[in-house]
N, C-alpha and C. Protein backbone atom coordinates (compact mmCIF):
# COMPACT_ATOMS: atom_id res chain seq x y z
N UNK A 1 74.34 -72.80 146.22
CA UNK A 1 75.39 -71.88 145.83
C UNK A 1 74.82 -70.47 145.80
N UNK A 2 75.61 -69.48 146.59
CA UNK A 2 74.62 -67.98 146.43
C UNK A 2 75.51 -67.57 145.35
N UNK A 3 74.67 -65.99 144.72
CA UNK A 3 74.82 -65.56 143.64
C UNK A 3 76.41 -64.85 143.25
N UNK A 4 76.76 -64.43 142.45
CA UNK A 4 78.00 -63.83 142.61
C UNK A 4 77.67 -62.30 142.17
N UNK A 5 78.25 -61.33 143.15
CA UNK A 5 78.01 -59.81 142.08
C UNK A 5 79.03 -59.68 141.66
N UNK A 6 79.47 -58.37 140.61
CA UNK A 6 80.74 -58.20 139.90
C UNK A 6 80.13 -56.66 140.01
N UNK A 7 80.89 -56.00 140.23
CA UNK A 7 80.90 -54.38 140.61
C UNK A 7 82.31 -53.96 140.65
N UNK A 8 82.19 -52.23 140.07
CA UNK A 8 83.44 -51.91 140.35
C UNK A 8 84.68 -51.79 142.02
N UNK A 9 85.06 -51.74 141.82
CA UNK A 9 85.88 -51.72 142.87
C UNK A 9 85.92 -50.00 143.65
N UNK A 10 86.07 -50.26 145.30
CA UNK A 10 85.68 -49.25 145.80
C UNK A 10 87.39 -49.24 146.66
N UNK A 11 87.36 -47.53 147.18
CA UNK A 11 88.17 -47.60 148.30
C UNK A 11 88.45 -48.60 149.17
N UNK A 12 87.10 -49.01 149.37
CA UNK A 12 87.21 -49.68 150.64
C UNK A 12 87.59 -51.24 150.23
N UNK A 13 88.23 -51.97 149.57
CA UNK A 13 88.39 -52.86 149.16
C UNK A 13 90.03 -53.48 149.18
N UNK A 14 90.55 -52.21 149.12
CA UNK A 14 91.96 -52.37 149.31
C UNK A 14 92.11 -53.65 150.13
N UNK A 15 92.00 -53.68 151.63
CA UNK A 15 92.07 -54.33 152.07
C UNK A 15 91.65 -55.88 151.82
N UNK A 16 90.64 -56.39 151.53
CA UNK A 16 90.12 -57.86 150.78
C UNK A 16 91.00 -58.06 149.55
N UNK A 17 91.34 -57.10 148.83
CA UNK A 17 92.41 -57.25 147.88
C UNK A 17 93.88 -57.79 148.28
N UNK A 18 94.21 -57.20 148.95
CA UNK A 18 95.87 -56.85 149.97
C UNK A 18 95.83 -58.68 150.34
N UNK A 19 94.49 -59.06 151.05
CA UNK A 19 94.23 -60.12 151.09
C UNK A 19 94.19 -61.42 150.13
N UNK A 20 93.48 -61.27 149.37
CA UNK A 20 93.41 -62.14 148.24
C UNK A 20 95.38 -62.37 147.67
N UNK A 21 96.08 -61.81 147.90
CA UNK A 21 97.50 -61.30 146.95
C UNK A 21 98.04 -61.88 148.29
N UNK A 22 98.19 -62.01 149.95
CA UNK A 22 98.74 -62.35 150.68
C UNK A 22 98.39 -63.77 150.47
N UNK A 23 97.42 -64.52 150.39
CA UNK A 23 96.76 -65.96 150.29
C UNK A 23 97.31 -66.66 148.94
N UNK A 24 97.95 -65.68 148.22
CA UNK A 24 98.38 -66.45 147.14
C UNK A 24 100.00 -66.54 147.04
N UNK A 25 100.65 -65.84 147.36
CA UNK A 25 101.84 -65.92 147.62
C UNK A 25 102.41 -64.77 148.72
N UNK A 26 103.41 -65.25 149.75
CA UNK A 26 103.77 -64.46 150.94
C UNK A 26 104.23 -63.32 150.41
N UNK A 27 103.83 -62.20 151.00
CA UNK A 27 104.26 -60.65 151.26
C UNK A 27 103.79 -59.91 152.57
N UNK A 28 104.59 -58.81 152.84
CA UNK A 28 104.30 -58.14 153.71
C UNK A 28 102.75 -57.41 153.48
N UNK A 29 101.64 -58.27 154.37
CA UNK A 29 100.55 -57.57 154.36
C UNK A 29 100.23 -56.12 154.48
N UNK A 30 101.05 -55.14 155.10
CA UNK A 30 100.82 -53.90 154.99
C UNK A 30 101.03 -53.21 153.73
N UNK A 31 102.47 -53.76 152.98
CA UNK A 31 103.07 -53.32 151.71
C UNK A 31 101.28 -53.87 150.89
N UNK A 32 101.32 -54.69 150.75
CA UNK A 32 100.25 -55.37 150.09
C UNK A 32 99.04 -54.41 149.92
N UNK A 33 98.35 -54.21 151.40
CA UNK A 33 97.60 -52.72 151.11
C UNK A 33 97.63 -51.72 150.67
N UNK A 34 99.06 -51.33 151.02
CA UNK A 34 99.35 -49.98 150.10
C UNK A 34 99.44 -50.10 148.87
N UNK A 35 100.17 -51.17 147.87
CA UNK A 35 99.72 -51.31 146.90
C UNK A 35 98.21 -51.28 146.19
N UNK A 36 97.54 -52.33 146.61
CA UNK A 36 96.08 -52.13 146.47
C UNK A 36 95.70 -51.30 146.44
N UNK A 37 95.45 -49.72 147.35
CA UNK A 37 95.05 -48.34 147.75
C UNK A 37 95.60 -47.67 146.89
N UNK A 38 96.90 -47.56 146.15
CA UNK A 38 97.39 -47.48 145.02
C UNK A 38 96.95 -47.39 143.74
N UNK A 39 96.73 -48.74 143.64
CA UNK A 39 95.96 -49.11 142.23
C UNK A 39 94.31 -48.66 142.05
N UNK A 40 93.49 -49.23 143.30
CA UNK A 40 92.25 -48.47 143.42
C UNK A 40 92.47 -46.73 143.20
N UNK A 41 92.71 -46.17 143.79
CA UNK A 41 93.33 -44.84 143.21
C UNK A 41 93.24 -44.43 141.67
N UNK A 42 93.58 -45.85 141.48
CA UNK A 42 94.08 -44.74 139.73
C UNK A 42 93.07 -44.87 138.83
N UNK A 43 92.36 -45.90 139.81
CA UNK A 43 90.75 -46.70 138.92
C UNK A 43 89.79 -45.77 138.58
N UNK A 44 89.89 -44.61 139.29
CA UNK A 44 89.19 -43.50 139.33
C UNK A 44 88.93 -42.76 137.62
N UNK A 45 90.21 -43.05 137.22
CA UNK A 45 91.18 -42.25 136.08
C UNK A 45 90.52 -43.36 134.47
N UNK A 46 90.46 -42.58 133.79
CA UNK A 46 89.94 -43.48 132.42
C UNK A 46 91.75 -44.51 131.69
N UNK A 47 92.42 -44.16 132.44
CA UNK A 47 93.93 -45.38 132.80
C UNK A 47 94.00 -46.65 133.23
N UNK A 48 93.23 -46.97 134.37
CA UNK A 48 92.80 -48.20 134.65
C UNK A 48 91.29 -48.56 135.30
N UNK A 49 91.40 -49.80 135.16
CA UNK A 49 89.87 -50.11 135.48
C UNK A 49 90.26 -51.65 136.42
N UNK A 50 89.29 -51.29 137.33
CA UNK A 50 89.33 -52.40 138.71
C UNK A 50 87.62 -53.28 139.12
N UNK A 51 87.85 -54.39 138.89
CA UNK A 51 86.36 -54.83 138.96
C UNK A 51 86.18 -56.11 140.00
N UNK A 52 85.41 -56.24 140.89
CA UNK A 52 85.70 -56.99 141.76
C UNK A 52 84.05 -57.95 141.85
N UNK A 53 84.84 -59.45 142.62
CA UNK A 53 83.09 -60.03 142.43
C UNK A 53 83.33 -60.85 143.88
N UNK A 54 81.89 -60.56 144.10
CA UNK A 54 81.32 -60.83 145.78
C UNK A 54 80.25 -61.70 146.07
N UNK A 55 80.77 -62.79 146.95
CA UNK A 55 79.30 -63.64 147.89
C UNK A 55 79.09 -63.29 148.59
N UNK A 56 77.68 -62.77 149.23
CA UNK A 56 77.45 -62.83 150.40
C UNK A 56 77.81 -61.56 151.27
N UNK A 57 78.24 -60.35 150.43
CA UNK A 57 79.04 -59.29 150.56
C UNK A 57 81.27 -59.33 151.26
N UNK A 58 80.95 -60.64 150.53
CA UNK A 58 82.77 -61.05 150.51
C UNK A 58 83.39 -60.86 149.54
N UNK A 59 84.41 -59.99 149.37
CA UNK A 59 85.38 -59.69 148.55
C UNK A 59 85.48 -60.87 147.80
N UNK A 60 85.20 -61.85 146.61
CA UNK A 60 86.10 -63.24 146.05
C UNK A 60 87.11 -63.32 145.17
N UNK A 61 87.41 -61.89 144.46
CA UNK A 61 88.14 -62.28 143.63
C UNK A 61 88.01 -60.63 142.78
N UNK A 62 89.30 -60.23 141.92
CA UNK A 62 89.03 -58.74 141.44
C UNK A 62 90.12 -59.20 140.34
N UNK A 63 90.19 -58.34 139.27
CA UNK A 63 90.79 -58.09 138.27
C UNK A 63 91.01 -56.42 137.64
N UNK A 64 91.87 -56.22 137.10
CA UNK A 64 92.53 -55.27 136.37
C UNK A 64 92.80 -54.69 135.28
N UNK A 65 92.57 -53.75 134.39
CA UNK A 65 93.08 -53.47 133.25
C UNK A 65 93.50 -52.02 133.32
N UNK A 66 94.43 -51.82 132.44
CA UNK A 66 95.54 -50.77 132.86
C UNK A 66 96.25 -50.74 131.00
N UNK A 67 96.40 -49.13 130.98
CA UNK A 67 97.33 -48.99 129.42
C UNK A 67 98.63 -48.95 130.19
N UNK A 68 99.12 -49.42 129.60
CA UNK A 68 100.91 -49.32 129.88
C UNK A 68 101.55 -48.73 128.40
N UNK A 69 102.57 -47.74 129.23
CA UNK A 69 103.28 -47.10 128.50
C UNK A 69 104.71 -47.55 128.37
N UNK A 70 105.32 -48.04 127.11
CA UNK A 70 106.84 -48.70 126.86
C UNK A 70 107.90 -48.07 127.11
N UNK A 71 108.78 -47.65 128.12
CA UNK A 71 109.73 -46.69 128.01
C UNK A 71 110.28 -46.75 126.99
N UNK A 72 110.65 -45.40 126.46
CA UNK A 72 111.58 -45.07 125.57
C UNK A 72 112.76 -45.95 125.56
N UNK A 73 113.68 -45.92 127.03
CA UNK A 73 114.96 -47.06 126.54
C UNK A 73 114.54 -48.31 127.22
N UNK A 74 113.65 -48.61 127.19
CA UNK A 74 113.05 -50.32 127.52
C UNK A 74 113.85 -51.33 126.47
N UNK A 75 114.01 -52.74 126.79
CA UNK A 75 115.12 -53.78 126.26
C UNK A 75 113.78 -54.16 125.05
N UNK A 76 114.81 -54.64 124.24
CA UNK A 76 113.63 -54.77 122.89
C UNK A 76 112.80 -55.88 123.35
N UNK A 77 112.82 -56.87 124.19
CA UNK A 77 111.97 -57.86 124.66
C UNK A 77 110.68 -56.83 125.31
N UNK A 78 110.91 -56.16 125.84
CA UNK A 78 109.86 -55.33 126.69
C UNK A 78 108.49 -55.48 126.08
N UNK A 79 107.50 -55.60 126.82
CA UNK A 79 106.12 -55.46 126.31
C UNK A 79 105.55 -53.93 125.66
N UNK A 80 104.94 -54.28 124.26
CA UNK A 80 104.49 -52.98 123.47
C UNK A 80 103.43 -51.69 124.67
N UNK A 81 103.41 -50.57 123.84
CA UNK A 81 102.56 -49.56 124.57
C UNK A 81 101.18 -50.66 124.57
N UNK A 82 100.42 -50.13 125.55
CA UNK A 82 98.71 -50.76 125.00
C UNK A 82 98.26 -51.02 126.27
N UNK A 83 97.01 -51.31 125.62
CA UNK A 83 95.69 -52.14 126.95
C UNK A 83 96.09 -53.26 127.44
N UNK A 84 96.20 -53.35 128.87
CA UNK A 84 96.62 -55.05 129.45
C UNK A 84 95.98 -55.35 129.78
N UNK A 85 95.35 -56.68 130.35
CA UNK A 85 94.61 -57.43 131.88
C UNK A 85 95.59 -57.79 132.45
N UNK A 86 95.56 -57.17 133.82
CA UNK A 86 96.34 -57.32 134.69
C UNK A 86 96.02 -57.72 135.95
N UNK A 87 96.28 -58.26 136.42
CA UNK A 87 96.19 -58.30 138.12
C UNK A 87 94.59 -58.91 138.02
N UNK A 88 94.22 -60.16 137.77
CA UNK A 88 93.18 -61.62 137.85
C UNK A 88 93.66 -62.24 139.20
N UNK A 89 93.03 -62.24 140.32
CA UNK A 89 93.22 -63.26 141.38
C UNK A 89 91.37 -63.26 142.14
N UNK A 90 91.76 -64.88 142.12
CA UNK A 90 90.33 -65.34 142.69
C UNK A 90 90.68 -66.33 143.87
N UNK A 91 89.81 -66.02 145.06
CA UNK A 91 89.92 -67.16 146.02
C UNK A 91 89.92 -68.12 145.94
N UNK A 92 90.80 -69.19 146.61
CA UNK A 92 91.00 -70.62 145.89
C UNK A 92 90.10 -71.54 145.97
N UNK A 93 89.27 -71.30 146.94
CA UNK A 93 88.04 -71.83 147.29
C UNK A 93 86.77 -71.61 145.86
N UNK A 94 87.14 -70.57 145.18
CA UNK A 94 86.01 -70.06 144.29
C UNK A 94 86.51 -70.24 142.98
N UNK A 95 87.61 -71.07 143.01
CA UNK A 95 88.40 -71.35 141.13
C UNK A 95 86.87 -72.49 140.57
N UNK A 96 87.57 -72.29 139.31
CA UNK A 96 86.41 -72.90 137.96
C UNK A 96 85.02 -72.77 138.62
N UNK A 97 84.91 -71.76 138.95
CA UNK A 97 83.10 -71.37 139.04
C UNK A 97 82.82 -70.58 137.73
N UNK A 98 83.53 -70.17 136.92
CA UNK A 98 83.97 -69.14 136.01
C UNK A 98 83.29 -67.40 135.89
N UNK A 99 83.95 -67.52 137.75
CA UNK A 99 84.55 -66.24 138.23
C UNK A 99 85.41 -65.33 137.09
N UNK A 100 86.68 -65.79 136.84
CA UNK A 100 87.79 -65.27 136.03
C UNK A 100 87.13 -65.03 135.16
N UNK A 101 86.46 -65.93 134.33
CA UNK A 101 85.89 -65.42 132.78
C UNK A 101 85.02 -64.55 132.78
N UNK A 102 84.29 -64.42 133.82
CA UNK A 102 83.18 -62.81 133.99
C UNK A 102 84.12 -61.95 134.00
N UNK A 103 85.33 -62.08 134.82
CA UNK A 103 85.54 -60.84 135.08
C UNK A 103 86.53 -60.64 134.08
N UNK A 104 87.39 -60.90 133.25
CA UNK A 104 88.16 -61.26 132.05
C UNK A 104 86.70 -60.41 131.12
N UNK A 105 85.16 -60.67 130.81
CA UNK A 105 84.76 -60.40 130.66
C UNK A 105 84.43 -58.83 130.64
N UNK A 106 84.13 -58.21 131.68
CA UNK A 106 84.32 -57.38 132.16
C UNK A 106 85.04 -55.99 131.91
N UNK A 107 86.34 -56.56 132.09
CA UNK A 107 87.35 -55.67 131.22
C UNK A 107 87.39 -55.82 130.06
N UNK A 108 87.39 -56.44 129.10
CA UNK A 108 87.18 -56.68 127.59
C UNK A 108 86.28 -55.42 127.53
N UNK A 109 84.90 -55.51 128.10
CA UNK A 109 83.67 -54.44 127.77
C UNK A 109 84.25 -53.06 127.58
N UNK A 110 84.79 -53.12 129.08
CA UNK A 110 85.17 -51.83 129.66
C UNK A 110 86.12 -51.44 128.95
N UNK A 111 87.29 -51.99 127.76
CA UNK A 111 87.96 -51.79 127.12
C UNK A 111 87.53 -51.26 125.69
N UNK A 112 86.31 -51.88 125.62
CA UNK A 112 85.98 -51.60 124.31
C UNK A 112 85.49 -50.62 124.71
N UNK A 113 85.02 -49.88 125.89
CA UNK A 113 83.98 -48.75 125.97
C UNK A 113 84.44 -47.52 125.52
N UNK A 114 86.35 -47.63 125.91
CA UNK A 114 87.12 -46.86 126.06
C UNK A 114 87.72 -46.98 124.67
N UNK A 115 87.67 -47.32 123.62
CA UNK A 115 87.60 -47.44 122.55
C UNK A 115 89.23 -47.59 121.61
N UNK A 116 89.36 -49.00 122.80
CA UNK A 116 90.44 -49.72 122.55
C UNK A 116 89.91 -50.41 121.24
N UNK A 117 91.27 -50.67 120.97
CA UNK A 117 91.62 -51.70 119.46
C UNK A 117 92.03 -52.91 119.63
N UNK A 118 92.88 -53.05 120.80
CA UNK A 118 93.74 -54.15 120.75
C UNK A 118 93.88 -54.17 122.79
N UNK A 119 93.71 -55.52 122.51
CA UNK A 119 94.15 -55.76 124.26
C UNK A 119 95.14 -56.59 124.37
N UNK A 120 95.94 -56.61 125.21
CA UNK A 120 97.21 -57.92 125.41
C UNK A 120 96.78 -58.10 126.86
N UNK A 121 97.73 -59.24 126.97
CA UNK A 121 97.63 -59.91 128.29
C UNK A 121 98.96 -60.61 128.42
N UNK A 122 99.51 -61.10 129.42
CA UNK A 122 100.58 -62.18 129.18
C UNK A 122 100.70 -62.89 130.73
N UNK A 123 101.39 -64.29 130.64
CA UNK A 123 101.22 -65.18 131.38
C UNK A 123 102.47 -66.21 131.57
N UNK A 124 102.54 -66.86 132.80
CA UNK A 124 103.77 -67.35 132.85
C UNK A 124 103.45 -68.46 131.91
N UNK A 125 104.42 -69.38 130.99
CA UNK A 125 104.75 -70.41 129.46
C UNK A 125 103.74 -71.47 130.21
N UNK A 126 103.53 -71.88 131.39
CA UNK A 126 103.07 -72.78 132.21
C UNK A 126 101.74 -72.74 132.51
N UNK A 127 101.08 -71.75 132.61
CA UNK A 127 99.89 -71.40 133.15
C UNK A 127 98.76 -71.94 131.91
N UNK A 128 98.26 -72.97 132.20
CA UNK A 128 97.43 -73.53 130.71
C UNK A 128 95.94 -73.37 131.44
N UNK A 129 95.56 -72.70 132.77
CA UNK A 129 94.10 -72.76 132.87
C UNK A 129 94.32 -71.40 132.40
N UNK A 130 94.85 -70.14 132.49
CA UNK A 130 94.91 -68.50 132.35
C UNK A 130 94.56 -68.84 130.38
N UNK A 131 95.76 -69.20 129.96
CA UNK A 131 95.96 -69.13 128.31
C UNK A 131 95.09 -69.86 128.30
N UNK A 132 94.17 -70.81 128.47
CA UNK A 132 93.16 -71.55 127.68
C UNK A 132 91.72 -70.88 128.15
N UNK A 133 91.66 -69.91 128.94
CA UNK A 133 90.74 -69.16 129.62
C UNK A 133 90.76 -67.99 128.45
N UNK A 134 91.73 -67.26 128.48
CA UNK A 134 92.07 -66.33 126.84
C UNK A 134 92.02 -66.69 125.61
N UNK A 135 92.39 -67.65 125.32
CA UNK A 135 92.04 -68.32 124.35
C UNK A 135 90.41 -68.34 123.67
N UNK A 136 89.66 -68.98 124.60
CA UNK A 136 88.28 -68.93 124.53
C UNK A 136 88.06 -67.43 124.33
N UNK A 137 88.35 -66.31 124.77
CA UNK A 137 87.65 -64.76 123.82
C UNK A 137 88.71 -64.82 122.27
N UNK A 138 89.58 -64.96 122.26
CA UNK A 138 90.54 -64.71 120.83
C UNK A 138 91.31 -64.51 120.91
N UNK A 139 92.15 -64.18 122.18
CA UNK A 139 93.64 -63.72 122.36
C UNK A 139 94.81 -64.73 121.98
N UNK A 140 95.59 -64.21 121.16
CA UNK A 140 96.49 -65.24 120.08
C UNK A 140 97.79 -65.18 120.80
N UNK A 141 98.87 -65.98 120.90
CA UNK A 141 100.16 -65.80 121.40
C UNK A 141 100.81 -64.28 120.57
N UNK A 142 101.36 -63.51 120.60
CA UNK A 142 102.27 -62.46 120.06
C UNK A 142 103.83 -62.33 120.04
N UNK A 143 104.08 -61.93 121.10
CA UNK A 143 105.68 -62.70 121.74
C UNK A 143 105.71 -63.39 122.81
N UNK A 144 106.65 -64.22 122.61
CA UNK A 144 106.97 -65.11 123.67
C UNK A 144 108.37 -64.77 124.35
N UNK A 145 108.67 -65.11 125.68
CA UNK A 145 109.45 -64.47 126.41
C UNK A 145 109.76 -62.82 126.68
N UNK A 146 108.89 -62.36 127.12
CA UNK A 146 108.61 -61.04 127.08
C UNK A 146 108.65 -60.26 128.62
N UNK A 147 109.12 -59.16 128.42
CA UNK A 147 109.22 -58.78 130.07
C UNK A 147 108.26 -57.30 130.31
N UNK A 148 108.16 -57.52 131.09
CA UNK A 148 107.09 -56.06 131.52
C UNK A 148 107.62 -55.43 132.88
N UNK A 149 108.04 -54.16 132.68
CA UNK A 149 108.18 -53.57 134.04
C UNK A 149 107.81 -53.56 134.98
N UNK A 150 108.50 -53.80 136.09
CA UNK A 150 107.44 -53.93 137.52
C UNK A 150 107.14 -55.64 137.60
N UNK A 151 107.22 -56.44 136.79
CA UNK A 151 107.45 -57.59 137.25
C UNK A 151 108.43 -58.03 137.94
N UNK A 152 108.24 -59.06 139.63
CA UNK A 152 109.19 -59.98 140.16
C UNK A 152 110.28 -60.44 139.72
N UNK A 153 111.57 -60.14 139.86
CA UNK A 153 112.78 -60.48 139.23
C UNK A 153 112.63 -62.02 139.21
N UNK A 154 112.06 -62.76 140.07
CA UNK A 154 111.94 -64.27 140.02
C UNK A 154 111.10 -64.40 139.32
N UNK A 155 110.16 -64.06 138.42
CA UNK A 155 109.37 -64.38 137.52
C UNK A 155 109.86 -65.26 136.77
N UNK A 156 108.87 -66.15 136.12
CA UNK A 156 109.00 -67.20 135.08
C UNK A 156 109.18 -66.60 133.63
N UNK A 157 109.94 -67.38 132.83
CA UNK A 157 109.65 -66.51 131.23
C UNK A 157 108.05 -66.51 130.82
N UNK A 158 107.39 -65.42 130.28
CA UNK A 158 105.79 -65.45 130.34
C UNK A 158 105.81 -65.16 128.65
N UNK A 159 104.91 -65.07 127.84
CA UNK A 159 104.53 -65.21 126.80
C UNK A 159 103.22 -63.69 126.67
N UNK A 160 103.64 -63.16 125.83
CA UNK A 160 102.45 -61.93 125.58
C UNK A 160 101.27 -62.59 124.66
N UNK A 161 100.35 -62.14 125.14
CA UNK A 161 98.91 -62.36 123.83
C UNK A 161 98.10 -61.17 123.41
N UNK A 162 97.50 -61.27 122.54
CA UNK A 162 96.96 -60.42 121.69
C UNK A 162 95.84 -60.50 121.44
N UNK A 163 94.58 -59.25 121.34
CA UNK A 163 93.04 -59.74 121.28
C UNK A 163 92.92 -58.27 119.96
N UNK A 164 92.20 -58.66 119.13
CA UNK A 164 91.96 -57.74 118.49
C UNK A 164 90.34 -57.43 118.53
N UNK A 165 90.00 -56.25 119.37
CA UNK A 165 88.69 -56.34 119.81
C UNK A 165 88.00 -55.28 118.78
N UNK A 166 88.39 -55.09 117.28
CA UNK A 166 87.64 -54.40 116.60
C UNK A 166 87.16 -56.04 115.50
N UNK A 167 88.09 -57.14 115.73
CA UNK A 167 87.86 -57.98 114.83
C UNK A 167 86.74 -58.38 114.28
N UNK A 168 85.94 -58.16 113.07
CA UNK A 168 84.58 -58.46 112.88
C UNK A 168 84.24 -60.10 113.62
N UNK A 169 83.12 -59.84 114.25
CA UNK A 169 82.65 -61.55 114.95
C UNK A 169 83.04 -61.00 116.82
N UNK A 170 83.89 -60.31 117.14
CA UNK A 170 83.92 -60.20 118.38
C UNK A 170 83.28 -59.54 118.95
N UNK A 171 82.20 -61.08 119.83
CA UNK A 171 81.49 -60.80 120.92
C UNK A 171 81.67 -62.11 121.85
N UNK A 172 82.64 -62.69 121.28
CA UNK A 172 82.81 -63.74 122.60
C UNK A 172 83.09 -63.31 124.55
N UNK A 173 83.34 -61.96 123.71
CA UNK A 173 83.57 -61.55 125.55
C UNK A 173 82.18 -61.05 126.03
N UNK A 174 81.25 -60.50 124.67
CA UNK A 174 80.67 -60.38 125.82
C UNK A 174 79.26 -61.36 125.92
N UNK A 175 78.92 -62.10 125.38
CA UNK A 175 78.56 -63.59 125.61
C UNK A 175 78.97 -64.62 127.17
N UNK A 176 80.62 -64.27 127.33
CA UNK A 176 81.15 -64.99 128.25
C UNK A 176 80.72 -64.55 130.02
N UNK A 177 80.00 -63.31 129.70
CA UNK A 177 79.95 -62.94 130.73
C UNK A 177 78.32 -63.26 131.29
N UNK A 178 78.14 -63.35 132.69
CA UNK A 178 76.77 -63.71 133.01
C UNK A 178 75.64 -62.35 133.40
């Protein structure tokens, strides 16, 4: 098995990204890039943070964290202002290597660096490898059935969670990481 790196994410990545997001469910691969080129973009910015991990110098898998801001007339279900993890996808070939949890890892750090309090996350009611993957750092259910802007109108009802990363004892994230 060769090693895995975890490094931030570069320009040039868009593309292996655009990728990883086409392999998991169909979209227009070009839209797909531009999104990606998008988000790398903003990674630049102390707003979000993009971290990606590589075999062999192969893109395998990247993750996200991003503050989101609640609109003013957002539906009271809407997800609170705050720190998210967002956007976790790993090649399917490279699941339970515990890829995700480095990089879940990762952002936790990078969250605390930035001298967050509180991180959320949320997930479709179904997803029991994601929530039992969160679980293991401290992230607690908060609301359930919750909507976040910019999510797929076909989305599943998803469930918000909650990490309180000033909590005395938290260092499970960064333990989790290799």
């Amino acid at each position: 098995m060769t090693e895995v790196r975890y490094r931030k994410v570069k320009p040039g990545d868009a593309d292996a990204i655009a990728d990883l997001w086409c392999a998991r469910r169909p979209q227009d691969p070009e839209r797909a890039k531009v999104r990606a080129a998008e988000f790398i973009a903003r990674a630049r910015g102390k707003q979000e943070f993009v971290t990606v991990a590589e075999e062999d110098g192969v893109l395998v898998a990247y993750a996200r964290a991003a503050y989101f801001t609640r609109p003013a007339d957002a539906p009271d279900r809407t997800a609170p202002s705050g720190w998210y993890l967002l956007g976790i996808s790993v090649r399917a070939d490279r699941k339970r290597r515990g890829i995700g949890r480095s990089l879940t890892a990762r952002r936790l750090g990078w969250l605390r660096e930035q001298g967050a309090e509180v991180a959320f996350y949320f997930a479709d009611f179904d997803n029991e490898a994601s929530i039992g993957m969160h679980e293991e750092f401290g992230f607690a259910p908060a609301i359930r059935d919750v909507l976040f802007p910019g999510m797929r109108a076909d989305s599943k009802p998803m469930i918000l969670h909650r990490l309180d990363l000033k909590a005395p004892g938290f260092a499970r994230a960064d333990r989790a990481a290799p």
